[in-house]
Protein backbone atom coordinates (compact mmCIF):
# COMPACT_ATOMS: atom_id res chain seq x y z
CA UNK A 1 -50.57 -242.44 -37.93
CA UNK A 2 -49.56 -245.95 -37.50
CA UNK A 3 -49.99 -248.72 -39.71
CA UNK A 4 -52.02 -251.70 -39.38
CA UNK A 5 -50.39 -254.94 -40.30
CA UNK A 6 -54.07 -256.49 -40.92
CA UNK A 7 -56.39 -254.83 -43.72
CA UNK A 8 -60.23 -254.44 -44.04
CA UNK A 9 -61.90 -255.96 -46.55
CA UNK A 10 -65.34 -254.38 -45.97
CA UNK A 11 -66.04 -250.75 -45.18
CA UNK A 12 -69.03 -249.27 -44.64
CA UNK A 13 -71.88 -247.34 -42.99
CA UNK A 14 -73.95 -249.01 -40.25
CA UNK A 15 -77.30 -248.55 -38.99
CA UNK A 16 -79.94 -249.99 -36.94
CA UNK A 17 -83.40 -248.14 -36.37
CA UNK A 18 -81.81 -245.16 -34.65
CA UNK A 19 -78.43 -246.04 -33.81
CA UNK A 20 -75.85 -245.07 -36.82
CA UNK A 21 -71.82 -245.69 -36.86
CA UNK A 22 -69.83 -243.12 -39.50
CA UNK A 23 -68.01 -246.20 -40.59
CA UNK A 24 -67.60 -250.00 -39.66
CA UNK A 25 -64.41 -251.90 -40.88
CA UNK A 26 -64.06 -255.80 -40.93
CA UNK A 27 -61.40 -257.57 -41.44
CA UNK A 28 -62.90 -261.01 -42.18
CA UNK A 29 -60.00 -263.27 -42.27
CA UNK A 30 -58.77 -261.95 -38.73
CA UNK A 31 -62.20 -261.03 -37.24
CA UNK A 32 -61.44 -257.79 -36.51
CA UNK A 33 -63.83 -254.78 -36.68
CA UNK A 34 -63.15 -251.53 -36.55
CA UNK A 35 -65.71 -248.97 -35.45
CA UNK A 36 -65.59 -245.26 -36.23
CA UNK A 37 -67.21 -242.01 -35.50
CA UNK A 38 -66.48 -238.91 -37.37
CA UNK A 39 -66.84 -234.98 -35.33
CA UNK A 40 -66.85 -231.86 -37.05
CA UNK A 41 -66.07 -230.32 -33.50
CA UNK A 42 -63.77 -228.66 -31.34
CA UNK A 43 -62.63 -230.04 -28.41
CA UNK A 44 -64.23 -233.48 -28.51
CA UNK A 45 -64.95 -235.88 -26.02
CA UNK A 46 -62.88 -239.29 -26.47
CA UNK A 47 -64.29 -240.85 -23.95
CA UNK A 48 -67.86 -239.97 -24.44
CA UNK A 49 -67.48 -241.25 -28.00
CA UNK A 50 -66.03 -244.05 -27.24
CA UNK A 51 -68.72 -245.26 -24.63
CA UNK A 52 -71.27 -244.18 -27.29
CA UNK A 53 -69.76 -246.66 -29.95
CA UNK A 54 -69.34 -249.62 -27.41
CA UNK A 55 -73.04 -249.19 -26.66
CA UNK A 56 -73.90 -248.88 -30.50
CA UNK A 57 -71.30 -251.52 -31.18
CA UNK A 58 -73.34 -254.45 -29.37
CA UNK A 59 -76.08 -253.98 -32.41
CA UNK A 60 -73.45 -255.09 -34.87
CA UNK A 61 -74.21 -258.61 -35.04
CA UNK A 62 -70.87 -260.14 -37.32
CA UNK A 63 -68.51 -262.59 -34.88
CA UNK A 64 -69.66 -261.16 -31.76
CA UNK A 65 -68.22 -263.43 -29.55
CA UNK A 66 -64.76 -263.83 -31.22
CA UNK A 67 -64.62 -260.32 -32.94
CA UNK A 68 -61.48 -257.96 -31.66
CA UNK A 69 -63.00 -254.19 -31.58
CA UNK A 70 -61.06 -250.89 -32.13
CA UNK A 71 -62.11 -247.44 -31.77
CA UNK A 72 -61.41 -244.70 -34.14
CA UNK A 73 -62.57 -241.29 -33.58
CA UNK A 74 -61.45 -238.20 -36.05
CA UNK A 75 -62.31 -234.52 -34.65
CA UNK A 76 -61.41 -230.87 -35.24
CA UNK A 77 -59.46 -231.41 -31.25
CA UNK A 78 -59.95 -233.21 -28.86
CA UNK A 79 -59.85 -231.68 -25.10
CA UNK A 80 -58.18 -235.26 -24.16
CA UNK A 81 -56.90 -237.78 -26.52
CA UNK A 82 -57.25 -241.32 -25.29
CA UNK A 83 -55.20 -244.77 -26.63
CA UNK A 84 -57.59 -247.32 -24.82
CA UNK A 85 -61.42 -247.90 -23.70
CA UNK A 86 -62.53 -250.90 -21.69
CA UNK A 87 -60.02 -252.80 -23.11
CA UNK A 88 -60.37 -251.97 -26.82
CA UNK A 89 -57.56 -249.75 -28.59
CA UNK A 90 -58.62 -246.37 -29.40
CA UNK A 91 -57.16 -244.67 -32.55
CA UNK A 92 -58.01 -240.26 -31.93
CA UNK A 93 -56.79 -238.33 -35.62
CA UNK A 94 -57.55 -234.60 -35.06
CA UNK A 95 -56.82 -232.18 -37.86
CA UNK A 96 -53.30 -231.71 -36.97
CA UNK A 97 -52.74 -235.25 -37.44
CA UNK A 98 -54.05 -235.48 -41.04
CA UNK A 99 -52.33 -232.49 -41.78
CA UNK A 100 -49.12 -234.08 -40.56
CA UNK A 101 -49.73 -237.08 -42.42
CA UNK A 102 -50.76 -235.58 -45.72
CA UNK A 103 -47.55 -233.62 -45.45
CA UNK A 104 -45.72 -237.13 -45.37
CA UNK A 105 -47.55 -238.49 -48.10
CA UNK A 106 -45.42 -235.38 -50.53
């Protein structure tokens, strides 16, 4: 996993009448936010994800004209992984990267 130089100093849940995001990051200072969506699936669709959260993502109103958005997305697989969505960076963990990572953590 790579590390972020910036941190989050809110994390949460978000939801709007019927649109819900696993998790929402902000880092306040820097005006980032960080949207995520958690799959308990096989062979997951980055890209379909992703377009869901940019849709769900223009409901989040916090700094929406100077806000820089990321993508995370953690699934069992993924059939592709992708590093990049209409512009925004895309972060894909699949099990095999936490493993990997929780190995490095010994």
């Amino acid at each position: 996993m790579q590390k972020r130089k910036s941190l989050f100093t809110k994390i949460g849940k978000w939801w709007h009448k019927d649109k819900e995001i696993d998790i929402v990051a902000l880092n306040e200072q820097a005006k980032e936010i960080l949207f995520c969506e958690c799959k308990w699936q096989s062979k997951v669709n980055a890209k379909k994800i992703c377009k869901d959260l940019a849709e769900k993502s223009q409901y989040v109103q916090w700094h929406n004209e100077q806000r820089k958005e990321y993508f995370a997305i953690f699934a069992k697989s993924f059939n592709k992984k992708i590093t990049e969505f209409q512009g925004r960076k895309v972060y894909c963990f699949d099990l095999k990267d936490l493993e990997k990572e929780l190995k490095n953590k010994k």
